[in-house]
Protein backbone atom coordinates (compact mmCIF):
# COMPACT_ATOMS: atom_id res chain seq x y z
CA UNK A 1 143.90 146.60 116.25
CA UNK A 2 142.50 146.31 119.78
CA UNK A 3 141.13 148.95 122.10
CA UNK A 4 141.54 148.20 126.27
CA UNK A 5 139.49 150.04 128.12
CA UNK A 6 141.28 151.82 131.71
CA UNK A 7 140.99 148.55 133.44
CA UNK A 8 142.03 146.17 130.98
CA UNK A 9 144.99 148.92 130.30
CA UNK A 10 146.37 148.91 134.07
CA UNK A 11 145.97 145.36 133.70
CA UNK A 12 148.28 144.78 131.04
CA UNK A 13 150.98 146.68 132.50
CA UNK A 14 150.39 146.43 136.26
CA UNK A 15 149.54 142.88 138.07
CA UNK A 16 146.07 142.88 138.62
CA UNK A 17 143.51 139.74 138.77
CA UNK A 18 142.52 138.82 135.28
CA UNK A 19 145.32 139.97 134.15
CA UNK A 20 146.94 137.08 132.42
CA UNK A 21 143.16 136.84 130.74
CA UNK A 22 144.49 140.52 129.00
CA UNK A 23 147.72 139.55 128.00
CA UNK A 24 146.05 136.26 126.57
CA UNK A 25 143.03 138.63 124.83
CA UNK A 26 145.99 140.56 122.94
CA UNK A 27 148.36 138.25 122.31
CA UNK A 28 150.57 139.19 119.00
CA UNK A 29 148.09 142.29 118.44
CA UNK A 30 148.66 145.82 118.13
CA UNK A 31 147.22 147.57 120.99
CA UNK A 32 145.37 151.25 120.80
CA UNK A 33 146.91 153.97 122.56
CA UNK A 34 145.33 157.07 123.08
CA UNK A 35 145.50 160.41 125.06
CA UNK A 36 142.69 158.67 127.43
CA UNK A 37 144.64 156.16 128.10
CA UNK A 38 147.72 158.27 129.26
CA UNK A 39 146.03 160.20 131.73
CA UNK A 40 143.76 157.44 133.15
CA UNK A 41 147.08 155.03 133.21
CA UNK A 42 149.18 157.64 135.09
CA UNK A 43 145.98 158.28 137.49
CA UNK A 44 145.49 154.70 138.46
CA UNK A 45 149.07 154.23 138.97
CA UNK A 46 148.96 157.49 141.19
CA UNK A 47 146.04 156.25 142.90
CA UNK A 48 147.39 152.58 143.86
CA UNK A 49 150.58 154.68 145.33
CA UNK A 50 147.96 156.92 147.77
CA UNK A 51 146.11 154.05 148.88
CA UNK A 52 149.59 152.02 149.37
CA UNK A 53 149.03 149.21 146.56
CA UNK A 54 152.13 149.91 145.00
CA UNK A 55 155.83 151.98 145.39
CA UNK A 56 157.04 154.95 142.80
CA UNK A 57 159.78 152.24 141.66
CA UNK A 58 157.12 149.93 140.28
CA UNK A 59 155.20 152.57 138.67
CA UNK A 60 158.33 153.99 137.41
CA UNK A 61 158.59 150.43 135.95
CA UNK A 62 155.21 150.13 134.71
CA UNK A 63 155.46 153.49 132.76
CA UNK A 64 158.58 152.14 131.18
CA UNK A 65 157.01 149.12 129.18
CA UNK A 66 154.45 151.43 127.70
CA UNK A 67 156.86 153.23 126.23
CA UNK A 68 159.02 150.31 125.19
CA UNK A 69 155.80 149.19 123.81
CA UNK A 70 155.14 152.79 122.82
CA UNK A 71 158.54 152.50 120.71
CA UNK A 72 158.21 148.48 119.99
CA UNK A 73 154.74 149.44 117.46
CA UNK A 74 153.21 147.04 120.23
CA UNK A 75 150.85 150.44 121.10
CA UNK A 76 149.89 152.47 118.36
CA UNK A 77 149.15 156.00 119.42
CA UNK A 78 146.34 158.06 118.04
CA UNK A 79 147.78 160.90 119.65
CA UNK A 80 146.44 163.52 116.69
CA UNK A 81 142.80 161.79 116.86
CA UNK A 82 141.20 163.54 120.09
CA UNK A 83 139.63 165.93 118.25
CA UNK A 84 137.63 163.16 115.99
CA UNK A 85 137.54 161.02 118.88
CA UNK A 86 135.82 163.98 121.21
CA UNK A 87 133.49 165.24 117.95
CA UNK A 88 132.54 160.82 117.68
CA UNK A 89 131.77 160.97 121.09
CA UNK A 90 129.57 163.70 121.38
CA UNK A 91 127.52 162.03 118.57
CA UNK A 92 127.29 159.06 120.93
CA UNK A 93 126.25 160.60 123.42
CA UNK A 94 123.47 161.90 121.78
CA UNK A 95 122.30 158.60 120.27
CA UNK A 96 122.83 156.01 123.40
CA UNK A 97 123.14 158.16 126.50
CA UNK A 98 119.19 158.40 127.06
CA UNK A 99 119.13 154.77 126.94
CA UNK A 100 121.79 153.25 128.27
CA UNK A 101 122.68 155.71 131.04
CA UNK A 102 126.31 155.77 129.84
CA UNK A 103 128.96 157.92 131.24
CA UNK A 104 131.51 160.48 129.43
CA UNK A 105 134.38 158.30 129.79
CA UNK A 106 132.61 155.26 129.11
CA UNK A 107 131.54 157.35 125.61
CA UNK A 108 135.06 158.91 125.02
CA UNK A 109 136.54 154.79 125.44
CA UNK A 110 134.09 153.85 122.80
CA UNK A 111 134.70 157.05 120.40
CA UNK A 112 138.23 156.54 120.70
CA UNK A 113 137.96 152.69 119.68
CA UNK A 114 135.61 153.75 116.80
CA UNK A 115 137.40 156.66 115.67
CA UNK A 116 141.41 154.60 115.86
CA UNK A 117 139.71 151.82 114.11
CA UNK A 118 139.91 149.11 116.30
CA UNK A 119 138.76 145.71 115.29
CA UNK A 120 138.32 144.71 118.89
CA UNK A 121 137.19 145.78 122.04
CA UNK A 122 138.17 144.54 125.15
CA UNK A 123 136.53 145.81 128.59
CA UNK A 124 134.90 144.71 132.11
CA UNK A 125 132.62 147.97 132.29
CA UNK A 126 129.19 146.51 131.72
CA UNK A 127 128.51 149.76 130.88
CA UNK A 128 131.39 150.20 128.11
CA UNK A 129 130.18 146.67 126.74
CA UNK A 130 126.39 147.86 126.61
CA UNK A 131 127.56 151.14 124.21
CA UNK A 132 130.26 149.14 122.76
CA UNK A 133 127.50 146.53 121.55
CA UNK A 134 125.25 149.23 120.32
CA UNK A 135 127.80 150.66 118.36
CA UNK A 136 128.34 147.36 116.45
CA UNK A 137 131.98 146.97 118.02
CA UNK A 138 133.64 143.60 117.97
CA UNK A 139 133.38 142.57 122.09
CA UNK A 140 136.14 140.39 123.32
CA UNK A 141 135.72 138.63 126.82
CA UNK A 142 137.38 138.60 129.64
């Protein structure tokens, strides 16, 4: 399974640059889905409506093919992991924080990634990358 981080996320269901280098990344894989990802998804979208970068129609439409994915097995939801995934990434925070300067939801993307088992992890944040490495994760570029 593969773990997007935020960015790569909005990228797979929103046009952004580099995202054809997403879709590409994941081709044919199952995709984690987690309660982070809701909220920061719905948030971007928001935030590209405020700042006039897209309309309520293609957010509406945006929202839609996560849950056809959602429904599809494309995304598989760890929707009854936060707990773990919260406990994992206080733990992290605790062993990489002092070093690498990392931020909660830069931990809470990498807990959640340990914690749903990804076998991949896919990300921009050179942050994210720099705890994801640590942690012995499986880094695919973009």
């Amino acid at each position: 399974m593969t773990y997007l981080d935020t960015g790569c996320f909005v990228k797979l269901y929103y046009p952004e640059p580099d995202s054809a280098k997403v879709v590409a990344a994941i081709q044919g894989k199952p995709v984690c889905y987690s309660p982070l990802h809701e909220l920061e998804f719905v948030n971007a979208l928001q935030l590209k409506v405020f700042f006039k970068g897209a309309t309520a129609a293609q957010v509406t439409a945006a929202r839609a093919l996560v849950e056809a994915d959602l429904k599809s097995g494309v995304l598989v939801s760890g929707d009854g992991a936060w707990k773990d995934i919260v406990q994992e990434a206080v733990k992290l925070a605790e062993q990489h924080t002092d070093k690498l300067g990392c931020r909660s939801l830069d931990i809470l993307h990498c807990a959640a990634a340990k914690v749903l088992a990804a076998t991949e992890f896919v990300s921009t944040d050179g942050r994210q990358k720099k705890l994801a490495a640590a942690m012995g994760l499986n880094l695919v570029a973009i």
